[in-house]
Protein backbone atom coordinates (compact mmCIF):
# COMPACT_ATOMS: atom_id res chain seq x y z
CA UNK A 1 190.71 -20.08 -84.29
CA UNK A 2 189.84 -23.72 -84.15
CA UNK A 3 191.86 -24.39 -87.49
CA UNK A 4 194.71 -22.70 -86.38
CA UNK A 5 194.81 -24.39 -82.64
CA UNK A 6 194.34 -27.76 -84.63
CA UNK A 7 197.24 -27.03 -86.83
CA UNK A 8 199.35 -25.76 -84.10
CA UNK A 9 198.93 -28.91 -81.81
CA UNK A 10 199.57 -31.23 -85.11
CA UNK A 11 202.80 -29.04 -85.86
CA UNK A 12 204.31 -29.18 -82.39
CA UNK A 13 203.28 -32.98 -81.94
CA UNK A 14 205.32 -33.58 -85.54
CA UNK A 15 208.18 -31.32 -83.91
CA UNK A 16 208.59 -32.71 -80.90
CA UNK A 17 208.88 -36.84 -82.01
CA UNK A 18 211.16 -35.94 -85.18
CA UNK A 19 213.36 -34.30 -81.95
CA UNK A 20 212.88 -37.13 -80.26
CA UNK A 21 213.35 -39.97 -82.63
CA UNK A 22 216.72 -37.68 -83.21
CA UNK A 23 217.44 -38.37 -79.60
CA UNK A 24 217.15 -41.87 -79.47
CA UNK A 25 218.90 -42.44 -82.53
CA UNK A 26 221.91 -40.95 -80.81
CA UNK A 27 221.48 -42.57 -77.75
CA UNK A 28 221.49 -45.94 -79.57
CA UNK A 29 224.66 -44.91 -81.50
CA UNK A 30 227.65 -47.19 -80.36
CA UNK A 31 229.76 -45.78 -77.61
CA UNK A 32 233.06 -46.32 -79.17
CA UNK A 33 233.46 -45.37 -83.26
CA UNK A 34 236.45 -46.59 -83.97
CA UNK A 35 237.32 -50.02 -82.57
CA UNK A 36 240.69 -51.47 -81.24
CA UNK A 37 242.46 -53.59 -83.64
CA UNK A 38 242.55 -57.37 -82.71
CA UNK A 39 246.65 -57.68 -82.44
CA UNK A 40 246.24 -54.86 -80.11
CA UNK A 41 243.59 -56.62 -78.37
CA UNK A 42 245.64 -59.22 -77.71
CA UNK A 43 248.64 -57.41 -77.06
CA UNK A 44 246.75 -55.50 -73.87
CA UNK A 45 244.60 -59.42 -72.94
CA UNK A 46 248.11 -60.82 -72.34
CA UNK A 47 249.82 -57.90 -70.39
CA UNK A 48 246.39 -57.91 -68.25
CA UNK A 49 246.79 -61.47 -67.58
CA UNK A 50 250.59 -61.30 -66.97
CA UNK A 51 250.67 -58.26 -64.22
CA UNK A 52 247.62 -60.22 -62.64
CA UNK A 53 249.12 -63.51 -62.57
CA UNK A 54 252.75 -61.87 -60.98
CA UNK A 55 251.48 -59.52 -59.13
CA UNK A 56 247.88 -59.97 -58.15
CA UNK A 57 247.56 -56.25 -58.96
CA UNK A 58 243.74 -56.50 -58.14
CA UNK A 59 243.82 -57.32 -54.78
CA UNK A 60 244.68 -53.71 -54.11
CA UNK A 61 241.42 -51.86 -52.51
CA UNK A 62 242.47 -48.93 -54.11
CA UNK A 63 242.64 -49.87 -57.89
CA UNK A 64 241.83 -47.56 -60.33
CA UNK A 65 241.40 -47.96 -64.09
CA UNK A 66 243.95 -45.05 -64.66
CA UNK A 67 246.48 -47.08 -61.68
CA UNK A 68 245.84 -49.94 -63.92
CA UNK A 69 246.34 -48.26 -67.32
CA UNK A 70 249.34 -46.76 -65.91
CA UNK A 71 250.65 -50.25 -65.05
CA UNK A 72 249.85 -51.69 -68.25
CA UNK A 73 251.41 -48.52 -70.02
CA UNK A 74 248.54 -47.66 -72.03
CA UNK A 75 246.02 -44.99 -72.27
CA UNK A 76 243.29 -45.58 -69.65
CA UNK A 77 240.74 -44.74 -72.16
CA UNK A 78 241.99 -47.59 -74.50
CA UNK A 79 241.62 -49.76 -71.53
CA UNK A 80 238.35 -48.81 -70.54
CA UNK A 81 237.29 -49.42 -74.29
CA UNK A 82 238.77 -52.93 -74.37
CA UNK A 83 236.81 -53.70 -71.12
CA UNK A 84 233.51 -52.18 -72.21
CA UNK A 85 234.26 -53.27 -76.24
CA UNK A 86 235.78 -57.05 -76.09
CA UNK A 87 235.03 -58.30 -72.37
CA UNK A 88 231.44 -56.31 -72.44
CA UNK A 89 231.66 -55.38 -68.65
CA UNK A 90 232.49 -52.65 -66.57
CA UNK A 91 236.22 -52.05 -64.72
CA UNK A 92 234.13 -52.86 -61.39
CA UNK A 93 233.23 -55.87 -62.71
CA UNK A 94 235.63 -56.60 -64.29
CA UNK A 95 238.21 -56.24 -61.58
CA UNK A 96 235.50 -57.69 -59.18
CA UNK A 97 235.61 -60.79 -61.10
CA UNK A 98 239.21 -61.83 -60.31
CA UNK A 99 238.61 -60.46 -56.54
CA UNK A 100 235.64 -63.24 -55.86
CA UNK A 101 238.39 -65.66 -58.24
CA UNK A 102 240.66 -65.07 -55.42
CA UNK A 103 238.39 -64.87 -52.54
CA UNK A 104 236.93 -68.65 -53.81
CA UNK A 105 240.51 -69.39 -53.64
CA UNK A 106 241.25 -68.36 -50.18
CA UNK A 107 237.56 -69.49 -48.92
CA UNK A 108 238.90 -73.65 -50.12
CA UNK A 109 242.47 -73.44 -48.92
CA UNK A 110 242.36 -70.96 -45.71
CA UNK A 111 239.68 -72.30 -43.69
CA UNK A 112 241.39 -69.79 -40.77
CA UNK A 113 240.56 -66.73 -42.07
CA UNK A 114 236.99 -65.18 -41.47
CA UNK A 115 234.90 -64.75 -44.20
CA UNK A 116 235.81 -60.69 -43.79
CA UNK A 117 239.11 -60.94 -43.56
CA UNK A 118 238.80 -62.94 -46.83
CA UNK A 119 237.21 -60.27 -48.50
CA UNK A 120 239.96 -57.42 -47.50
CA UNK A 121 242.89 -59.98 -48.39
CA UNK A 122 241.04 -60.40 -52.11
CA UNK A 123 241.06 -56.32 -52.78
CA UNK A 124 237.50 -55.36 -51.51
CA UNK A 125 236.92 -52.25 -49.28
CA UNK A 126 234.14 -53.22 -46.90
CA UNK A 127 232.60 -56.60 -46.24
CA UNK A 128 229.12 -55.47 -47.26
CA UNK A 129 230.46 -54.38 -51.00
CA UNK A 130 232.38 -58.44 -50.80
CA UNK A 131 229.10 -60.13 -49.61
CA UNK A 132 227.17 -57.98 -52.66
CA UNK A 133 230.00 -58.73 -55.21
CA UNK A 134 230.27 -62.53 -54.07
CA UNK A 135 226.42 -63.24 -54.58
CA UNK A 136 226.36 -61.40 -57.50
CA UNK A 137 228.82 -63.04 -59.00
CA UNK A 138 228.31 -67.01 -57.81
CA UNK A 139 224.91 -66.87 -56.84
CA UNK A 140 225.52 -67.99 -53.48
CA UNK A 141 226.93 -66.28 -50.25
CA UNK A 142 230.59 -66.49 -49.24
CA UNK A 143 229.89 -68.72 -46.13
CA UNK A 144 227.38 -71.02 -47.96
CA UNK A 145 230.83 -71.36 -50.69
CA UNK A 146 232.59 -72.24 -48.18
CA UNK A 147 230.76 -75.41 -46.82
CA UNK A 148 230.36 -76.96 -50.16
């Protein structure tokens, strides 16, 4: 009985990390098998930085990666595979990126606005998620930007 309790715990131990090790191997698999070719790349870079540019398409609140994909007239899972493939960061932070851009922007040249109003005008939906996205981002807080 003692043999064959000894065996058994040996056998399930061996079981269970081979199933394991199998599970982490596919968890550290790459997300995305086959990659986007680099004139493509480029192609989807320069309409990204051409609707931006024009039409400050991030400044909308209620931006979506498939409203964006749409824009861009692509797939939206090509576009979230450039993001997460070739700029290595999420659409949120991505897009949050060129929001606290634009909020720096409007912090040096419209001294007016209030620091909320800021964040709405650069695209975010609540001053708490602007404050979070602003230090994040610069390291400092919107107000403390806006003195130096």
């Amino acid at each position: 009985a003692l043999t064959f309790s000894f065996s058994f715990y040996i056998s399930f131990l061996l079981i269970y990390y081979a199933k394991n090790k199998a599970l982490i191997s596919t968890i550290n698999k790459e997300k995305y098998v086959n990659k986007i070719d680099e004139k493509l790349v480029e192609e989807i870079q320069k309409k990204i930085n051409i609707l931006f540019e024009s039409r400050k398409i991030y400044t909308n609140p209620e931006l979506t990666l498939s409203i964006l994909a749409k824009e861009l007239n692509i797939r939206p899972q090509l576009l979230s595979q450039f993001i997460n493939d070739n700029l290595n960061k999420s659409f949120t932070q991505f897009i949050n990126e060129y929001r606290i851009d634009e909020a720096k922007r409007l912090l040096k040249d419209s001294t007016q606005l209030k620091i909320e109003a800021v964040g709405f005008e650069s695209g975010f939906n609540s001053s708490s998620t602007f404050y979070s996205s602003f230090k994040k981002i610069t390291g400092t807080t919107p107000s403390n930007y806006q003195k130096e």
